[in-house]
Protein backbone atom coordinates (compact mmCIF):
# COMPACT_ATOMS: atom_id res chain seq x y z
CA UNK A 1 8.42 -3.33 13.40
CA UNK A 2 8.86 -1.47 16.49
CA UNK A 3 12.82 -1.24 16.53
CA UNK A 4 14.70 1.87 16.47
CA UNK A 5 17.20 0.67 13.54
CA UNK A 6 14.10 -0.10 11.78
CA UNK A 7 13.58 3.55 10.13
CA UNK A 8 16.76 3.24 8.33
CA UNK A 9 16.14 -0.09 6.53
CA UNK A 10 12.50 1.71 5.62
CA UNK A 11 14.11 4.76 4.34
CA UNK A 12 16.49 3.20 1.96
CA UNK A 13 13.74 1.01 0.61
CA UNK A 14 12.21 4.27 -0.08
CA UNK A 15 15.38 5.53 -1.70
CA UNK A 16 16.02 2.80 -3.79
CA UNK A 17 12.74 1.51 -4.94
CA UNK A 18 13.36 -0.78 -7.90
CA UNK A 19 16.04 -2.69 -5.97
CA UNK A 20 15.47 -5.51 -4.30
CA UNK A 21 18.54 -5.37 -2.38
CA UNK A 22 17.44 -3.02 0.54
CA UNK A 23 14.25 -5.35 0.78
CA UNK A 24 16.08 -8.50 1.12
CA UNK A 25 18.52 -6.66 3.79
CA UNK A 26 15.41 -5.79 5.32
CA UNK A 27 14.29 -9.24 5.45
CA UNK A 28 17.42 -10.86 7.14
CA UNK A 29 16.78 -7.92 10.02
CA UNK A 30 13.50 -9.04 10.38
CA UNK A 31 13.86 -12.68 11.07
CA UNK A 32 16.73 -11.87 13.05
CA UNK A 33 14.51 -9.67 15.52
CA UNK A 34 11.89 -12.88 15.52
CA UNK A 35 9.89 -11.55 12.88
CA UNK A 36 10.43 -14.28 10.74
CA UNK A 37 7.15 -14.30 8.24
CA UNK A 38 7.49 -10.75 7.77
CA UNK A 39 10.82 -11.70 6.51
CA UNK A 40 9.86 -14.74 4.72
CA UNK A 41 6.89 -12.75 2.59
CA UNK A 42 9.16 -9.91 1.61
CA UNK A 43 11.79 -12.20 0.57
CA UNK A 44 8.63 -14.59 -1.92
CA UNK A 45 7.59 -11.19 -2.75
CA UNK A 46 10.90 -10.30 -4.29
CA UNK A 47 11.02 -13.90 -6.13
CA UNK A 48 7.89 -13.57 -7.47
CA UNK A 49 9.22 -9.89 -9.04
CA UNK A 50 12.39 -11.17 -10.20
CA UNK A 51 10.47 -14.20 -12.43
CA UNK A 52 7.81 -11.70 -13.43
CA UNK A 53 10.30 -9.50 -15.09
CA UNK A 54 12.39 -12.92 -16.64
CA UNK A 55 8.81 -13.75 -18.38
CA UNK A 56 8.43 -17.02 -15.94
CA UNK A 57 4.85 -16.15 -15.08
CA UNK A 58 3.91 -19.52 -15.76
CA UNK A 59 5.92 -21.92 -14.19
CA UNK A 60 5.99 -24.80 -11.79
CA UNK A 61 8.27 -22.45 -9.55
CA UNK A 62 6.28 -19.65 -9.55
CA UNK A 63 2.74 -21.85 -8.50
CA UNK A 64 5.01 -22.39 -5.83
CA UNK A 65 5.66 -18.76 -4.78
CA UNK A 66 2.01 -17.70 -5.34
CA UNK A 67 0.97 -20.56 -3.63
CA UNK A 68 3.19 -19.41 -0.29
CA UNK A 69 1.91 -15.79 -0.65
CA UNK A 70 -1.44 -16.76 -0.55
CA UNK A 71 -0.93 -17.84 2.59
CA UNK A 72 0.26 -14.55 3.76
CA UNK A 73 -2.02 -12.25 1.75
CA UNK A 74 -5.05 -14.68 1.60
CA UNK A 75 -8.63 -13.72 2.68
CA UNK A 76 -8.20 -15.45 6.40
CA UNK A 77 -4.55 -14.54 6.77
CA UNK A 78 -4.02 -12.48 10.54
CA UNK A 79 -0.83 -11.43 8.76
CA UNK A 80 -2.54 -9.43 6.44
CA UNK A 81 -4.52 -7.51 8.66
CA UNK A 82 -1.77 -7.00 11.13
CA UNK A 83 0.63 -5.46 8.59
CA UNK A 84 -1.80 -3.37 6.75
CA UNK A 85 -2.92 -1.64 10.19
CA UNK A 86 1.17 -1.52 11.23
CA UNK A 87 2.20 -0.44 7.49
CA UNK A 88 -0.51 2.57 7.17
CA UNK A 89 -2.36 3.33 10.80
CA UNK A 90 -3.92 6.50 9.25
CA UNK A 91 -5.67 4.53 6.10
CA UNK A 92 -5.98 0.88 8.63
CA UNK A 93 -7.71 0.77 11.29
CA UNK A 94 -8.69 -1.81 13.77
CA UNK A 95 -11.60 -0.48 15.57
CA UNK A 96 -12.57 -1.52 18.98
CA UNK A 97 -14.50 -4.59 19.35
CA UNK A 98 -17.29 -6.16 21.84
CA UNK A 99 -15.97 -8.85 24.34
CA UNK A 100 -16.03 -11.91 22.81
CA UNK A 101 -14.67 -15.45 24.06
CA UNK A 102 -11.64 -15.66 21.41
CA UNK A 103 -9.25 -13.26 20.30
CA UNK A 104 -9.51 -14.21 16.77
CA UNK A 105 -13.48 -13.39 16.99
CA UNK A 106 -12.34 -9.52 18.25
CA UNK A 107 -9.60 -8.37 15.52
CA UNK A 108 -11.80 -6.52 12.94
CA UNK A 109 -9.41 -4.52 10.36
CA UNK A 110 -10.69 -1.75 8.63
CA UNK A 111 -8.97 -0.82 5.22
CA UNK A 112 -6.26 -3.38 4.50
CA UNK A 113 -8.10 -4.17 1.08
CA UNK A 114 -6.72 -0.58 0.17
CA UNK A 115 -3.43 -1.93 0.09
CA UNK A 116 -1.24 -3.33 -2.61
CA UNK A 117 1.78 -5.06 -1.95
CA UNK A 118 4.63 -5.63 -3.79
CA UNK A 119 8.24 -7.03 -3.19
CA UNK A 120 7.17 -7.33 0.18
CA UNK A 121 5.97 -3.36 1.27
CA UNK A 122 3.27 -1.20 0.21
CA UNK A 123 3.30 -0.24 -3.27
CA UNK A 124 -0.37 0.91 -3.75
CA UNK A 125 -3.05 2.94 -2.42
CA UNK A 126 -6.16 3.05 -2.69
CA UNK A 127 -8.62 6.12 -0.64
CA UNK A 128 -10.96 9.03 -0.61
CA UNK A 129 -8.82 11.87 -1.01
CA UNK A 130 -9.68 13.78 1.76
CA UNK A 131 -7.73 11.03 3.50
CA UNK A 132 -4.60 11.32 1.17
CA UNK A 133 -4.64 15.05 1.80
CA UNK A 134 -4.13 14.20 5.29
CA UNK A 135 -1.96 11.11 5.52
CA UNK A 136 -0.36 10.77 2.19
CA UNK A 137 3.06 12.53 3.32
CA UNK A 138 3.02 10.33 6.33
CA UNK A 139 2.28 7.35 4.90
CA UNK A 140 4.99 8.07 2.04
CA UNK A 141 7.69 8.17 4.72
CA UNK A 142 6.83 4.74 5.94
CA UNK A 143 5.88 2.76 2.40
CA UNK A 144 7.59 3.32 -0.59
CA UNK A 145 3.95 3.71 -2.40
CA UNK A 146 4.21 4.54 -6.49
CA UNK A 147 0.86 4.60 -7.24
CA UNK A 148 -2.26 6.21 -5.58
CA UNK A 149 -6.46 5.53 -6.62
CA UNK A 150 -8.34 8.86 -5.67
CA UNK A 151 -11.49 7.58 -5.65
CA UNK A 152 -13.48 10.89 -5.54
CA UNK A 153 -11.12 13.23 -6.52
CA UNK A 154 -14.40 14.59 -8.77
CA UNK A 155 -16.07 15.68 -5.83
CA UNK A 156 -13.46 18.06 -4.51
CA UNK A 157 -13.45 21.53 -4.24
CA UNK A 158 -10.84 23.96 -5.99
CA UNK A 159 -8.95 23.91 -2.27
CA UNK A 160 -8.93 20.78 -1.76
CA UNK A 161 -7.31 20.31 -5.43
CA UNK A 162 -4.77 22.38 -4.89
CA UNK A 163 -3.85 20.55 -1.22
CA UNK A 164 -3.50 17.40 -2.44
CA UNK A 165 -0.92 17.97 -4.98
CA UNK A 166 2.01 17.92 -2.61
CA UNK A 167 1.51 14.66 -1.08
CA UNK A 168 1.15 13.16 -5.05
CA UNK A 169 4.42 14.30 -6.17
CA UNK A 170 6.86 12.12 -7.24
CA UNK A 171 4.17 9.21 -7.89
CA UNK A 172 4.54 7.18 -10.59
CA UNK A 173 1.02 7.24 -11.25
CA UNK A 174 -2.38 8.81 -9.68
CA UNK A 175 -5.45 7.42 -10.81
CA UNK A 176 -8.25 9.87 -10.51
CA UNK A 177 -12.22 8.43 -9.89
CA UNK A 178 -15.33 10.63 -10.56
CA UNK A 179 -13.45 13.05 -12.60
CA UNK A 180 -13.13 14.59 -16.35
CA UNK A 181 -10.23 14.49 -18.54
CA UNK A 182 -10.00 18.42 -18.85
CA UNK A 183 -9.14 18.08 -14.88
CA UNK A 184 -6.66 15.23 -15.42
CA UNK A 185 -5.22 16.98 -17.96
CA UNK A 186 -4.64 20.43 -15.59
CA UNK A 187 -3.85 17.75 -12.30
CA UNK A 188 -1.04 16.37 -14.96
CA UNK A 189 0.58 19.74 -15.73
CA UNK A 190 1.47 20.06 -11.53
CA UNK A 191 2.78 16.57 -11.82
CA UNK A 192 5.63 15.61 -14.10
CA UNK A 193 7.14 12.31 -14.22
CA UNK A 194 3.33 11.28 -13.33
CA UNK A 195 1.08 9.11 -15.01
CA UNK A 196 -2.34 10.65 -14.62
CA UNK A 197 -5.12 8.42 -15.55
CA UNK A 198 -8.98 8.32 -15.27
CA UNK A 199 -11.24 5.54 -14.36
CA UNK A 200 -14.96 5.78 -14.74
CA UNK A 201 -15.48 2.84 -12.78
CA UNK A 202 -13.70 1.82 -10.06
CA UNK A 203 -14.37 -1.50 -7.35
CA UNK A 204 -14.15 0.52 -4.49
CA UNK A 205 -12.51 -0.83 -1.37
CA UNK A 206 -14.63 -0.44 1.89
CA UNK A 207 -14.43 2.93 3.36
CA UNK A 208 -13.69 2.81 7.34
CA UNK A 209 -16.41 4.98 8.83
CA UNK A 210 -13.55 7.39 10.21
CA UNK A 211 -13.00 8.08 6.71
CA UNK A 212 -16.58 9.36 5.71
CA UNK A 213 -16.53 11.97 8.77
């Protein structure tokens, strides 16, 4: 959303991130800018939430709602690539593409499997930490992400542990791939209010190459 009111609406979203409120205000600015699906999603998003928590997971209505989200968050939705590389431009990427004869055929987007969303914003990551180190604080101020999957946060050096604890605090929960509990247990003492957890095995989003430089 390229709108310079938009900010605020983001940073109370971040501020209040169990309420649905600041979403659904969100929303009505959206379609009132002519960014109507955006707004639509975020406001099935915050349906689907509200009968999660009521217990309604199976019901006619909610079919209905995850029916409708599919087609926002579906394997061929445009949507989904076009917010992931707008939500998180240092984790999304849409490389540059040969000349082809439709535009469809050109947009490639790198990374927006990385991305879980909930209530209608990001609410998960997923990346090599290297890249977390780099963009978490950034991508923070823009999502209001509670949960990060460092895939190879085994492989790091002592440094690189150390750097990557600012942009986890305040997380509800860092999972931690290719790594023993005796360094979970010493990542968990920096981060209170965190749930650290290990995961031996992990299905691994695609890394864009930018990433693996």
């Amino acid at each position: 959303m390229q709108h310079p009111d938009w900010p605020a609406f983001i940073a109370a979203i971040i501020a209040n991130p169990d309420e649905d409120t600041p979403r659904l205000v969100a929303a009505d600015f959206l379609e009132e800018n002519g960014e109507t699906d955006r707004a639509a999603f975020i406001r099935i998003q915050c349906a689907i939430a509200r009968l999660e928590a009521s217990g309604l997971q199976k019901s006619l209505e909610m079919d209905e709602l995850r029916k409708k989200e599919r087609a926002y968050l579906g394997p061929l939705s445009v949507s989904r690539l076009l917010w992931a590389a707008e939500a998180c431009p240092e984790l999304v990427r849409m490389p540059p593409q040969g000349r082809t004869s439709s535009p469809l055929d050109r947009l490639h987007v790198d990374g927006a499997e990385r991305l879980t969303w909930r209530r209608g914003f990001v609410e998960a990551v997923s990346c090599p930490t290297a890249e977390w180190i780099r963009h978490g604080v950034a991508v923070r101020k823009r999502q209001p992400v509670v949960s990060v999957t460092l895939i190879d946060f085994g492989e790091l050096s002592r440094d690189a542990v150390y750097a990557v604890v600012p942009a986890l605090k305040g997380l509800r929960e860092v999972v931690l791939g290719n790594v023993s509990a005796a360094v979970g247990e010493w990542l968990q003492q920096w981060l209170p209010g965190t749930r650290v957890s290990l995961a031996t095995t992990l299905q691994l989003p695609p890394v864009p190459p930018e990433a693996q430089s």
